[in-house]
N, C-alpha and C. Protein backbone atom coordinates (compact mmCIF):
# COMPACT_ATOMS: atom_id res chain seq x y z
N UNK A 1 186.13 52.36 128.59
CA UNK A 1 185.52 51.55 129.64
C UNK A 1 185.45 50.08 129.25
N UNK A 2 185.03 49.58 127.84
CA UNK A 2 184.89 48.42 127.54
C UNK A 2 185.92 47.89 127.91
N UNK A 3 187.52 47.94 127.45
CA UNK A 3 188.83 47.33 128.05
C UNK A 3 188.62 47.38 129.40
N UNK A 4 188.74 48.32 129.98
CA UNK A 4 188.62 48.22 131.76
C UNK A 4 187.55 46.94 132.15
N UNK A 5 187.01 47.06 131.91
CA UNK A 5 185.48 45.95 132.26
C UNK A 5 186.61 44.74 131.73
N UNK A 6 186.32 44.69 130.39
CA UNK A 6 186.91 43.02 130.14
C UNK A 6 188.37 42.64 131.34
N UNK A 7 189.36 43.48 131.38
CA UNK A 7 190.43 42.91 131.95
C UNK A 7 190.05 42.66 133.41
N UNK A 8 188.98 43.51 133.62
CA UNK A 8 189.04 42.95 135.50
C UNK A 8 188.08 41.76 135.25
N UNK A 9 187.29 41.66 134.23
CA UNK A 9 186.81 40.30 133.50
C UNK A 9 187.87 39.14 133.79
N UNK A 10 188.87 39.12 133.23
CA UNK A 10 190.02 38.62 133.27
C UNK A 10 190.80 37.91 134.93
N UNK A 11 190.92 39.15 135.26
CA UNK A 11 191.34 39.06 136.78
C UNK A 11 190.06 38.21 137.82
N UNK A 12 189.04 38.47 137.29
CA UNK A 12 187.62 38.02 138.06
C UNK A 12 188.04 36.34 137.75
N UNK A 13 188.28 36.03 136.44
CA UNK A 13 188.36 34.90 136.14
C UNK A 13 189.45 33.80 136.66
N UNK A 14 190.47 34.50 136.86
CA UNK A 14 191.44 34.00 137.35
C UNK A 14 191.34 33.84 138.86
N UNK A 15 190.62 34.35 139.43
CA UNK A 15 190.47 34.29 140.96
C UNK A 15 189.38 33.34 141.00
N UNK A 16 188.16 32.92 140.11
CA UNK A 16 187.37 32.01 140.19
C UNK A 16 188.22 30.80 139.56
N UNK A 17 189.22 30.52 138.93
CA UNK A 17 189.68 29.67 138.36
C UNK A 17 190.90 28.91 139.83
N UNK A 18 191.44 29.84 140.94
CA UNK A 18 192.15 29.67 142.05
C UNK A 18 191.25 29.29 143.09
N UNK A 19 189.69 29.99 143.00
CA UNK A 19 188.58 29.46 144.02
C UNK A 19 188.05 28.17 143.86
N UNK A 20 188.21 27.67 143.02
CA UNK A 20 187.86 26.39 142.64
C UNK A 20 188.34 25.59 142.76
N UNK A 21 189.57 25.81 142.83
CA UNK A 21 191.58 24.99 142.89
C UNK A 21 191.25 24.54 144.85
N UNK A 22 191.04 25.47 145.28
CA UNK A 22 190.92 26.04 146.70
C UNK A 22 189.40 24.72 147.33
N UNK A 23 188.26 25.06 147.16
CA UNK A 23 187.33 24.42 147.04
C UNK A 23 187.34 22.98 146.69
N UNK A 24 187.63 22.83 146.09
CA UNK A 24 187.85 21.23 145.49
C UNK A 24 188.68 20.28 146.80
N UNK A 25 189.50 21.41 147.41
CA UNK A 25 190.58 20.44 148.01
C UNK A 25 189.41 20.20 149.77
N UNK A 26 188.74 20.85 149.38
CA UNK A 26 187.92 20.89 150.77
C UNK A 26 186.84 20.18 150.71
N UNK A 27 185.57 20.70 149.58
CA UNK A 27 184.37 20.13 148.90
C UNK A 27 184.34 19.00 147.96
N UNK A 28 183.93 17.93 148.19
CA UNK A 28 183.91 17.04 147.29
C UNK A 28 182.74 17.02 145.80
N UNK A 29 181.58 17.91 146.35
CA UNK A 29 180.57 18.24 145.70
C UNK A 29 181.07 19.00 144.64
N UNK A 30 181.94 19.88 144.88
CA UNK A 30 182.32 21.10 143.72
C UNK A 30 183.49 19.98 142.44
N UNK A 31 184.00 18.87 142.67
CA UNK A 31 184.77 17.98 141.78
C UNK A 31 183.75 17.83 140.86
N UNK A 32 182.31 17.17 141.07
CA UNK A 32 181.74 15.81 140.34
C UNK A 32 181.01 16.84 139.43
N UNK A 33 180.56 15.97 137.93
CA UNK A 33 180.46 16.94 136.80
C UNK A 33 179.61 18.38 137.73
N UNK A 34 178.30 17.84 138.11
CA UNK A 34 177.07 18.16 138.26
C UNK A 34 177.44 19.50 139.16
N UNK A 35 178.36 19.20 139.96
CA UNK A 35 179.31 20.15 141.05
C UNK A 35 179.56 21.25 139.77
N UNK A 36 180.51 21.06 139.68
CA UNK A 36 181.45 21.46 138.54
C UNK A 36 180.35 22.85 137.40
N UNK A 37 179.71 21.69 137.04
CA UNK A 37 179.07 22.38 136.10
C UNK A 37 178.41 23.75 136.76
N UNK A 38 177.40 23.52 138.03
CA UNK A 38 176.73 25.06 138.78
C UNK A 38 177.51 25.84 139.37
N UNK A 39 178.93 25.46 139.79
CA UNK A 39 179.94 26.30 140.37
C UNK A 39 180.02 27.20 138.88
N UNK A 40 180.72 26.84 137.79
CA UNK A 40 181.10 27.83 136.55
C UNK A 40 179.94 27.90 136.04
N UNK A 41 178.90 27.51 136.14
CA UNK A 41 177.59 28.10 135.62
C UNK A 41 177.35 29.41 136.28
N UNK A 42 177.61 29.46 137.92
CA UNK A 42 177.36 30.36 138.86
C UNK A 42 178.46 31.75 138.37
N UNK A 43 179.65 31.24 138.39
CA UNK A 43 180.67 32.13 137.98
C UNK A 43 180.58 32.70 136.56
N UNK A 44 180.00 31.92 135.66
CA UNK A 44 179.88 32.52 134.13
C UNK A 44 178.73 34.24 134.51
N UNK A 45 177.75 33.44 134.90
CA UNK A 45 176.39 34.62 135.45
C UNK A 45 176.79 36.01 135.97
N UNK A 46 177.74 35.22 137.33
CA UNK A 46 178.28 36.98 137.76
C UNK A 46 179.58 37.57 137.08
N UNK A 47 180.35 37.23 136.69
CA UNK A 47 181.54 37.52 135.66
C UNK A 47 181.65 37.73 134.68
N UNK A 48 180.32 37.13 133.83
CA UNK A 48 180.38 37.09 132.63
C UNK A 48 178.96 38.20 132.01
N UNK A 49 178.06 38.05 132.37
CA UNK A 49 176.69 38.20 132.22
C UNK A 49 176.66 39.42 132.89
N UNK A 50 176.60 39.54 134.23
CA UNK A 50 176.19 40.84 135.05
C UNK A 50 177.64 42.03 134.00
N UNK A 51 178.52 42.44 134.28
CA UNK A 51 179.56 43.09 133.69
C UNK A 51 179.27 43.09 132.27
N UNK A 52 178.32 42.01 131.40
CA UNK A 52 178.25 42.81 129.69
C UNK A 52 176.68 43.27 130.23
N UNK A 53 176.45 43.09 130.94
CA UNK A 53 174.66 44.08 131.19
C UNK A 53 175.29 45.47 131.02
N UNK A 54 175.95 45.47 131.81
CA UNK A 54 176.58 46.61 132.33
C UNK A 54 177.29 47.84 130.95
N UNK A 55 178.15 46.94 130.43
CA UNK A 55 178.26 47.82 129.24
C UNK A 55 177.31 48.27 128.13
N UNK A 56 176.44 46.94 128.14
CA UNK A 56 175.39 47.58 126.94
C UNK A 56 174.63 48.34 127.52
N UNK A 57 174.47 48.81 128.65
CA UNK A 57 173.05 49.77 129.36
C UNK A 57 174.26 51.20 129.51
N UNK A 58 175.80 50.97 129.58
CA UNK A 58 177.05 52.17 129.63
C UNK A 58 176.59 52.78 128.27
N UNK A 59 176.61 51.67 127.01
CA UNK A 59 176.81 52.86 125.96
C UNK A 59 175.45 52.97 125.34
N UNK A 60 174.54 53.26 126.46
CA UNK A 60 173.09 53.65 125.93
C UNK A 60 171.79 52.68 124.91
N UNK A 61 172.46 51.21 125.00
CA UNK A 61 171.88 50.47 124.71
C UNK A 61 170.97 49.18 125.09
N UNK A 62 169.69 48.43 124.51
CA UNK A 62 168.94 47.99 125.34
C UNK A 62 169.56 46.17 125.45
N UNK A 63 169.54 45.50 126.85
CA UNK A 63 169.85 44.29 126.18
C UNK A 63 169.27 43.52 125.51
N UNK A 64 167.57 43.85 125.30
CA UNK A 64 166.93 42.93 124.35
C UNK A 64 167.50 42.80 123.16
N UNK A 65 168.11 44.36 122.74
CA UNK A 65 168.33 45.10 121.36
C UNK A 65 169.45 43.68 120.43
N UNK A 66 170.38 43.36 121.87
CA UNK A 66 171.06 42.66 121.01
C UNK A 66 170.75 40.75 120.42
N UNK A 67 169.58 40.62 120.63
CA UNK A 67 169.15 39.41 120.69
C UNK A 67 167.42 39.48 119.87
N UNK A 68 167.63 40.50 118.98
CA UNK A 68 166.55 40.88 118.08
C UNK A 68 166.20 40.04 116.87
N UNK A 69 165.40 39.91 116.86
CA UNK A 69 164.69 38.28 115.84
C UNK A 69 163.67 38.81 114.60
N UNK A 70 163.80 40.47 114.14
CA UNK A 70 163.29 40.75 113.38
C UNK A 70 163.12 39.85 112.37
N UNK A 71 164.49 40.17 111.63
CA UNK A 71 164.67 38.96 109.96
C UNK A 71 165.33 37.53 110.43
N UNK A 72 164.32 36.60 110.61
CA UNK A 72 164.17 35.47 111.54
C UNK A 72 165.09 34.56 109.98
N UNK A 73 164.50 34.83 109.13
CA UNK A 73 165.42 34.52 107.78
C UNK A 73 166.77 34.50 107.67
N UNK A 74 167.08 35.70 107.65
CA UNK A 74 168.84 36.18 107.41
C UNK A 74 169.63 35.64 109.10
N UNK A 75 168.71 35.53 110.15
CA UNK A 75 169.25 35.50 111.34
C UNK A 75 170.02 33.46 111.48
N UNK A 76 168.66 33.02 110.95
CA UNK A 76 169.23 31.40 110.47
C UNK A 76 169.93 31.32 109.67
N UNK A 77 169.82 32.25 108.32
CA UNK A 77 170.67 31.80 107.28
C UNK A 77 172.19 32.02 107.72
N UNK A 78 172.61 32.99 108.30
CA UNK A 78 173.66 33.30 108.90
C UNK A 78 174.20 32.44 110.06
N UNK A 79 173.45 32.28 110.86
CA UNK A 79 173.53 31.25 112.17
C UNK A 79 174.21 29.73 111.60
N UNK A 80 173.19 28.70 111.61
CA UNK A 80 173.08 27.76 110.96
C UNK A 80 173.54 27.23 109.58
N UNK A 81 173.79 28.47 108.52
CA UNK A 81 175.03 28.06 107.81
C UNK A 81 175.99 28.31 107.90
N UNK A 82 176.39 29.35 108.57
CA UNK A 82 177.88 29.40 108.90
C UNK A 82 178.23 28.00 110.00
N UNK A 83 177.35 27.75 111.11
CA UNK A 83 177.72 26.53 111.98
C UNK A 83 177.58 24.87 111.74
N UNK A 84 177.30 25.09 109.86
CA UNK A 84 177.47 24.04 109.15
C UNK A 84 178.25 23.91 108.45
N UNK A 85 178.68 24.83 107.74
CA UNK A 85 180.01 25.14 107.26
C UNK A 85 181.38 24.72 108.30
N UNK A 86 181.27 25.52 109.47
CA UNK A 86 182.49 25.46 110.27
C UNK A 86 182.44 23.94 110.68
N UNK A 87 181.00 23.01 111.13
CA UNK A 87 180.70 21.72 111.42
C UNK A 87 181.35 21.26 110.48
N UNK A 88 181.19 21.13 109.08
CA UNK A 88 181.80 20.54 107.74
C UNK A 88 183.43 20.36 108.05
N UNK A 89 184.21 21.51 107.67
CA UNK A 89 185.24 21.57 108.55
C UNK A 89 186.11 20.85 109.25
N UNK A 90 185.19 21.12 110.44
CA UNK A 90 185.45 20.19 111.78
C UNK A 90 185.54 18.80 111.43
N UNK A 91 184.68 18.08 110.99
CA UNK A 91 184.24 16.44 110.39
C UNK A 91 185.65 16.10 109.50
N UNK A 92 185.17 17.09 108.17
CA UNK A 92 186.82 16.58 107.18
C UNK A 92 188.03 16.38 108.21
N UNK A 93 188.33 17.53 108.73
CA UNK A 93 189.72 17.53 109.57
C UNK A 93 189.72 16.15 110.03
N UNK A 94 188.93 15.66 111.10
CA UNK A 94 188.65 14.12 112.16
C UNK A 94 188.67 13.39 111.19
N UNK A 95 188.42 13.46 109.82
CA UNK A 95 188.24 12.44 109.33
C UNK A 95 189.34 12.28 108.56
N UNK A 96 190.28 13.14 108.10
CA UNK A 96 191.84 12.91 107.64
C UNK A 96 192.59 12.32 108.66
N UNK A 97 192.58 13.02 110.17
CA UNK A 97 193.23 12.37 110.92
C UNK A 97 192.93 11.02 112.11
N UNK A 98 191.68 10.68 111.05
CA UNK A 98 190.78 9.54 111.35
C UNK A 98 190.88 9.16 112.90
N UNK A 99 190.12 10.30 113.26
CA UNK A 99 189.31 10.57 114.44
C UNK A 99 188.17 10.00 114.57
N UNK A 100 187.52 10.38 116.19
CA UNK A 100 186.16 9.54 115.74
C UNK A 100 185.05 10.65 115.34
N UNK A 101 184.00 11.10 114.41
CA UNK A 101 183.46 12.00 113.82
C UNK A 101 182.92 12.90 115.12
N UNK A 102 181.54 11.85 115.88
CA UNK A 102 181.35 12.76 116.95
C UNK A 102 181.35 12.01 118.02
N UNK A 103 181.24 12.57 119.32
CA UNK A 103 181.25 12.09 120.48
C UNK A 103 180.88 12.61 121.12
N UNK A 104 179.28 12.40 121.04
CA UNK A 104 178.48 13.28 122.17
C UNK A 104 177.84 12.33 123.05
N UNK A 105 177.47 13.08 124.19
CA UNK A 105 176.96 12.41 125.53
C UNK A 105 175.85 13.14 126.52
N UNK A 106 174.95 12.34 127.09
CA UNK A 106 174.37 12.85 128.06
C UNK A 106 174.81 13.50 129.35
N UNK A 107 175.63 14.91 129.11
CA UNK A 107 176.07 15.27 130.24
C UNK A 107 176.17 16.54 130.41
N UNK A 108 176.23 16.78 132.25
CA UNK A 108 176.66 18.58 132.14
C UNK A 108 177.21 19.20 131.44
N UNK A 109 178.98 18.77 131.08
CA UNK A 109 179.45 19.11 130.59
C UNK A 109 179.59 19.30 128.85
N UNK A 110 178.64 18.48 128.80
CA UNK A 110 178.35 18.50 127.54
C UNK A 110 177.61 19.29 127.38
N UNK A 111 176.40 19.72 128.15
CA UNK A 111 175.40 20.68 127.82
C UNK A 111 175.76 22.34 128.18
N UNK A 112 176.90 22.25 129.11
CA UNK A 112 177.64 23.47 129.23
C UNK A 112 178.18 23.74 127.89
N UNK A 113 179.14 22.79 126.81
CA UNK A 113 179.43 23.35 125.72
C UNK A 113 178.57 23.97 124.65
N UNK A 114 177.70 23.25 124.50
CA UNK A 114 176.45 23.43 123.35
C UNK A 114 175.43 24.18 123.51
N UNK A 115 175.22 25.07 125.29
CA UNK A 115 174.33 25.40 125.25
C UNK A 115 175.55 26.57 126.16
N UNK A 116 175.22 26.79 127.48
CA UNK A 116 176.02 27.34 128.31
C UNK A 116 176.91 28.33 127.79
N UNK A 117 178.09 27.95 127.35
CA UNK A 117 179.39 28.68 126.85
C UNK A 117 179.17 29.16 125.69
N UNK A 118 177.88 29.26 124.28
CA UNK A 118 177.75 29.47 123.52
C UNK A 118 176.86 30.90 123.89
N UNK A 119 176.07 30.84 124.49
CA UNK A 119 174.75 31.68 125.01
C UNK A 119 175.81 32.62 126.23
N UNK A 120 176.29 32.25 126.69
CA UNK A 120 177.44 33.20 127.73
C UNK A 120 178.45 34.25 126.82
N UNK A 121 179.35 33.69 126.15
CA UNK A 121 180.28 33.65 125.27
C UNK A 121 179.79 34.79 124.60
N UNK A 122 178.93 34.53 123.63
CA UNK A 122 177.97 35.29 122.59
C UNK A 122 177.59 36.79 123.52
N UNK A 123 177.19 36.62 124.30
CA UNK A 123 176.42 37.67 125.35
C UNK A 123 177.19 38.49 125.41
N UNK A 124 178.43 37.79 126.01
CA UNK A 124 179.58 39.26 126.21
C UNK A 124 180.46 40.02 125.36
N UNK A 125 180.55 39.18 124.54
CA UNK A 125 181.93 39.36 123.38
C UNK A 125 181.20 40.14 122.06
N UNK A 126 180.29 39.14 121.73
CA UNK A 126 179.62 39.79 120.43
C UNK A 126 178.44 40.95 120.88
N UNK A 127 177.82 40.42 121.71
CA UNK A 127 176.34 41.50 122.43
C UNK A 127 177.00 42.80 123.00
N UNK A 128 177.75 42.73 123.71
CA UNK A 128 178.31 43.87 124.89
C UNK A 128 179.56 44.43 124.08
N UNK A 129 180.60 43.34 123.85
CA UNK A 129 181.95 44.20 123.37
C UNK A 129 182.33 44.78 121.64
N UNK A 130 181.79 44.09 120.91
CA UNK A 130 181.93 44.20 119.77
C UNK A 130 180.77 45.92 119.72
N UNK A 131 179.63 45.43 120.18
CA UNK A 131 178.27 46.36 119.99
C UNK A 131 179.09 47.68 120.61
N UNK A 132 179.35 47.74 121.74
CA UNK A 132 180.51 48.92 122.00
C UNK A 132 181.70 49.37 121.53
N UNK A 133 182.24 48.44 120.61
CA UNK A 133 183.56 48.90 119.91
C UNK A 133 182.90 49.67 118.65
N UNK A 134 181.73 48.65 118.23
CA UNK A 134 181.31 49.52 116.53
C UNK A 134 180.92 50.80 117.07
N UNK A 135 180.72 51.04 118.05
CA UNK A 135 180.33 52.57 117.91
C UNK A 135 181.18 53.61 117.89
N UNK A 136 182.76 53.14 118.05
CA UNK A 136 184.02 53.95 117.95
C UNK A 136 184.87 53.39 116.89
N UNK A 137 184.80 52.07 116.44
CA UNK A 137 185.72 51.77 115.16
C UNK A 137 184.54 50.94 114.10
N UNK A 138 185.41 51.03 112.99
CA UNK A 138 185.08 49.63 111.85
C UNK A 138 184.77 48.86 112.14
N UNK A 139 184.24 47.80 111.81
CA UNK A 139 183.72 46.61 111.58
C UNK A 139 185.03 45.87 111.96
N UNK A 140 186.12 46.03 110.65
CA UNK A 140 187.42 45.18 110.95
C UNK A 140 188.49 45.30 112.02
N UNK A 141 188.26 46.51 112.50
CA UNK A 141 189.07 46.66 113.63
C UNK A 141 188.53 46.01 115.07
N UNK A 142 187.21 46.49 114.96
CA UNK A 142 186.12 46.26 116.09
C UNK A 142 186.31 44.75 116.68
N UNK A 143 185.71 43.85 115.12
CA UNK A 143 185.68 42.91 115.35
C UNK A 143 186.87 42.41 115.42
N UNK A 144 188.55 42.10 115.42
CA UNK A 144 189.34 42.01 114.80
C UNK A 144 189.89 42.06 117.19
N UNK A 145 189.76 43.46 117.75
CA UNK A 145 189.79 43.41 118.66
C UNK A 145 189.01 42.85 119.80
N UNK A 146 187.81 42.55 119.40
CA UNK A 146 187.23 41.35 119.89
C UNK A 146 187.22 40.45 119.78
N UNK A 147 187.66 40.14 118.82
CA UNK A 147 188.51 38.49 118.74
C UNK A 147 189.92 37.92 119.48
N UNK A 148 190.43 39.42 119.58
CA UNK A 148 191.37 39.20 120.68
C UNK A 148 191.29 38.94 122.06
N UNK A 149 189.91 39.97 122.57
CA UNK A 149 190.20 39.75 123.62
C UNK A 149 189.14 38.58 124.23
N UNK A 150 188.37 37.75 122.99
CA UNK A 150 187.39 36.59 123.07
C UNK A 150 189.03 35.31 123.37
N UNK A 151 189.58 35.27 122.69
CA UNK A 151 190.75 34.34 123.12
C UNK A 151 191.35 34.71 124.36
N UNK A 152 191.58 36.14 124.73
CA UNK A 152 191.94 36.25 126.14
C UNK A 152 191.42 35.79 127.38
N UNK A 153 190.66 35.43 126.95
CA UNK A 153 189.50 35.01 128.42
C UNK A 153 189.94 33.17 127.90
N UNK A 154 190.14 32.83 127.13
CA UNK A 154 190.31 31.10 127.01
C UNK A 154 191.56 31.46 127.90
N UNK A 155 192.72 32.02 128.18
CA UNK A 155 193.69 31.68 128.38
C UNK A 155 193.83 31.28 129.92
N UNK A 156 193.10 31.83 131.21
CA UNK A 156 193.37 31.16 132.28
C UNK A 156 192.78 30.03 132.43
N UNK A 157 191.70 29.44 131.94
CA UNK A 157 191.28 27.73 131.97
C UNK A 157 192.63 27.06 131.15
N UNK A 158 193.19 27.48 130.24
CA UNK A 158 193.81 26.64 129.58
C UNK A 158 195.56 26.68 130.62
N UNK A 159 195.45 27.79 130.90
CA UNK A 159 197.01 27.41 132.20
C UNK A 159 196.32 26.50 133.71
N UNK A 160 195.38 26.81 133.96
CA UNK A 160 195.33 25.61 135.10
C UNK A 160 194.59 24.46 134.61
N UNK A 161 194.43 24.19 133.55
CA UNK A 161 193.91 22.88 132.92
C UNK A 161 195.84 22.40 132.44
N UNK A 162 196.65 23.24 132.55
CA UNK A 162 197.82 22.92 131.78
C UNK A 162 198.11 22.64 130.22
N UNK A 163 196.89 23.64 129.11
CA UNK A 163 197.51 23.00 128.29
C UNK A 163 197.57 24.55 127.39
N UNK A 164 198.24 25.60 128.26
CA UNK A 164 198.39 26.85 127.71
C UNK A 164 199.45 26.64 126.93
N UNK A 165 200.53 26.54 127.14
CA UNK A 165 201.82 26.51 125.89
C UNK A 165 201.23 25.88 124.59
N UNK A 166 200.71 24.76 125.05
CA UNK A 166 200.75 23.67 124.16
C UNK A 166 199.07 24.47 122.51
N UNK A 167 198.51 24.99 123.38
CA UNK A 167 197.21 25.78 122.45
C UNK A 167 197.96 27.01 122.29
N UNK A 168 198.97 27.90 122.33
CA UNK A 168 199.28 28.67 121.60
C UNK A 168 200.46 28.28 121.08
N UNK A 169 200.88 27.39 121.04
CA UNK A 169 202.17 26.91 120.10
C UNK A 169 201.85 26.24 118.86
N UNK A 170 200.58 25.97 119.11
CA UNK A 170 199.62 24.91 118.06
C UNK A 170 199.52 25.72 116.73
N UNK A 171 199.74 25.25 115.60
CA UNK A 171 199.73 25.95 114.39
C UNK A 171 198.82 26.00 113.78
N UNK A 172 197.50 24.70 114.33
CA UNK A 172 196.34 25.02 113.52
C UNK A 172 195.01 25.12 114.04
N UNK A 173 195.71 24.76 115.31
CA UNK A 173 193.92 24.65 116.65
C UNK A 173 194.92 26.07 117.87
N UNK A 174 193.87 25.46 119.11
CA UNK A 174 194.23 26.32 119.63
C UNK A 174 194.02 27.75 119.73
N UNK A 175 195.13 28.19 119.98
CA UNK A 175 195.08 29.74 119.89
C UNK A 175 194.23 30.48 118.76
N UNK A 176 195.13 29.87 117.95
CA UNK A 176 194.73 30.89 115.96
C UNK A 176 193.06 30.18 116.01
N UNK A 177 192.66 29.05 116.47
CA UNK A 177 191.55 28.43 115.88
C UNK A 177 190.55 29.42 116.64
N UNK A 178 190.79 29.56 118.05
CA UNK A 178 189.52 30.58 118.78
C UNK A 178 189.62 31.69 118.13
N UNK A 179 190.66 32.53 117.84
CA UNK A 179 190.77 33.68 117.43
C UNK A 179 189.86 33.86 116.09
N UNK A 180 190.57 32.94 115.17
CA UNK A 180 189.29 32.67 113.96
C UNK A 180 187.88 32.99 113.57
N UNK A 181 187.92 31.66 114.87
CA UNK A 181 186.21 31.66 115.43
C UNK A 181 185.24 33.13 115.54
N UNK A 182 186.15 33.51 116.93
CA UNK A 182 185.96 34.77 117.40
C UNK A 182 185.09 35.92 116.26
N UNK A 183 186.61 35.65 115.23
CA UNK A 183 186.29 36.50 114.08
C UNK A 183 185.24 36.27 113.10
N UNK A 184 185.04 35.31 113.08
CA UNK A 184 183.88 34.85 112.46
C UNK A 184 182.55 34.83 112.77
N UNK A 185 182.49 34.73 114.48
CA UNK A 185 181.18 35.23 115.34
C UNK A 185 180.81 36.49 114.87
N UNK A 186 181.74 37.03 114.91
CA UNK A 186 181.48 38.49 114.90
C UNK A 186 181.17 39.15 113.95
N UNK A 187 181.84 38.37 112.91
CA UNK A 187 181.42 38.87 111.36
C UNK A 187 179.20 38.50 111.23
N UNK A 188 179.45 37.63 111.69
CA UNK A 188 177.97 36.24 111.44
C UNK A 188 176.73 37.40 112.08
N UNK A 189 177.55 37.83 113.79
CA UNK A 189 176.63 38.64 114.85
C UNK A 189 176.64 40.16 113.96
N UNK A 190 177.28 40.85 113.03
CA UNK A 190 177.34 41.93 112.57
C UNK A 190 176.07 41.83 110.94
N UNK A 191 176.42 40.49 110.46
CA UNK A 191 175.85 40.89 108.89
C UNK A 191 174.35 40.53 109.45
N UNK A 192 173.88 39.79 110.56
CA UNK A 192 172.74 39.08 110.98
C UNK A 192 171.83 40.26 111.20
N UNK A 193 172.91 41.43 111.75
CA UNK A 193 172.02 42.12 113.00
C UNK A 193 171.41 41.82 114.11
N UNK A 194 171.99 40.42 114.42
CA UNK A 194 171.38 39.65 115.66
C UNK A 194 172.62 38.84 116.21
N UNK A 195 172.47 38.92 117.73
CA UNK A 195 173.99 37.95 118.48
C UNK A 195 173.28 36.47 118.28
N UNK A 196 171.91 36.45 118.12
CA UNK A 196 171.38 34.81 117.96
C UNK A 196 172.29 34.36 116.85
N UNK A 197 172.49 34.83 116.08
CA UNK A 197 172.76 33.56 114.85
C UNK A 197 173.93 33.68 114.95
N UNK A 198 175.07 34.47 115.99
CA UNK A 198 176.43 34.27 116.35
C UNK A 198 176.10 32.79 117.34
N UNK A 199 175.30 33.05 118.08
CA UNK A 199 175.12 31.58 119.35
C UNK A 199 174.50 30.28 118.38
N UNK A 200 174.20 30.38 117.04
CA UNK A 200 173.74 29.66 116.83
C UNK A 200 174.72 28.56 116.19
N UNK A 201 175.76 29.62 115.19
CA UNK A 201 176.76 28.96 114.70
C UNK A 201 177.98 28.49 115.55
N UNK A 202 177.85 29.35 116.91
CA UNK A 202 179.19 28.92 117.85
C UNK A 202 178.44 27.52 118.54
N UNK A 203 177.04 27.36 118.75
CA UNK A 203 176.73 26.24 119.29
C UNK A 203 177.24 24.68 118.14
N UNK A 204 176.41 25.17 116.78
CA UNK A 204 176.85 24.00 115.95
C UNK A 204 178.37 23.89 116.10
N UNK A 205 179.33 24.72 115.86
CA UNK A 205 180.65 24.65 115.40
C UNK A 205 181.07 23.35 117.26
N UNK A 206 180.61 23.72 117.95
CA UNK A 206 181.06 22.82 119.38
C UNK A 206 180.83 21.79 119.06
N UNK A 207 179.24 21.51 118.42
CA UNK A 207 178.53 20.29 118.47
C UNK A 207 179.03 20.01 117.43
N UNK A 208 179.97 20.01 116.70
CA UNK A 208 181.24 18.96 115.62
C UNK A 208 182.23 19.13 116.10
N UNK A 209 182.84 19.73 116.73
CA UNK A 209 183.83 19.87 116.89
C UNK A 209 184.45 19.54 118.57
C-alpha cells in the first residue's frame, strides 16, 4: 500500500503542478509570492499530509507516535548536529566557489523553505513512509527506498520549473544531493526515534544552503 499511496502522491502532484500552470494564466493572485505560497501550502496539506495520516493510522500506528519528544537530548543532538554539520558543508562548498555564504530574506518563500517543506517533507517520507517500510525491511533498505522515492516527488517541480535534466545530470547537487539528504533524514529520524530531529536538521541544512 505504501508504494500505491506515494505514486498517486506523484500523479496528485503533477496535476497540482498543471493546476497552477492553468490558474496563473487566469488569476493574478495565485502568481505573487503570498499567492503562490497558500496555493502549495494548500496543496502540500491535501497531497501531502492527509495521504501520510493515512498510512500511519493503515499500519496501526499513532500520528503523535511519530513526533515523540521523549529523549529531548538525543532528539537535538541528532537534529541540530547533523543540520550543522550538513550547514558546515553547505558554507565550505559557497565558499570555494566563492558564493555569497547566506541569503536570507523576509519572505513566503523563504519561510516555505525553512519551515513549510521541512515539517511537510519530514511528515511524509520519514513519519509515514520510512515508519511503514521498517516494519517489512532493514533500516538500509527501508531507508535507502525512501530516499528514493523522497527525490521522486522533487522531480515534477523541477520539469515545469525546467531544470529537470540539468539536476539529474548534475554530479554533485541535484539529484545525488536530495537523495543523500533523504538518506541522511532518515538515518537522523531512525537513531533519534523522533521525525523532529529529521525536521530539524532538514530545516538547518535549507537555512545554509
Amino acid at each position: 500500500m505504501t508504494f500505491c499511496v506515494v505514486f498517486a502522491v506523484y500523479a496528485a502532484w503533477i496535476g497540482a503542478w498543471l493546476l497552477k500552470g492553468t490558474l496563473g494564466r487566469h488569476v493574478a493572485w495565485v502568481t505573487s509570492s503570498g499567492g503562490a505560497f497558500a496555493y502549495w501550502t494548500a496543496m502540500k496539506l491535501l497531497l501531502w499530509v492527509l495521504p501520510s495520516v493515512v498510512l500511519i493510522r493503515f499500519s496501526g500506528r499513532r500520528v503523535r507516535a511519530v513526533f515523540r519528544m521523549e529523549r529531548l537530548r538525543l532528539v537535538l543532538a541528532w537534529g541540530v548536529g547533523t543540520g550543522l554539520v550538513l550547514g558546515a558543508i553547505s558554507l565550505l562548498t559557497k565558499a570555494v566557489a566563492h558564493r555569497p555564504l547566506l541569503a536570507l530574506s523576509l519572505s513566503w518563500p523563504q519561510f516555505s523553505v525553512l519551515v513549510v517543506a521541512p515539517v511537510f517533507e519530514e511528515f511524509m517520507f520519514r513519519g509515514a513512509v520510512l515508519g511503514n517500510l521498517m516494519q517489512r525491511y532493514r533500516l538500509p533498505l527501508a531507508n535507502t527506498l525512501t530516499a528514493i522515492l523522497f527525490l521522486g516527488l522533487h522531480l515534477p517541480g523541477w520539469h515545469f520549473q525546467g531544470r529537470l535534466w540539468t539536476n539529474l545530470t548534475s554530479p554533485v547537487s541535484g539529484a545525488l544531493a536530495i537523495f543523500l539528504l533523504g538518506w541522511v533524514f532518515g538515518f537522523v529520524a531512525h537513531r533519534s526515534k523522533s521525525m523532529v530531529a529529521s525536521i530539524l536538521a532538514h530545516s538547518l541544512n535549507n537555512l545554509f544552503s
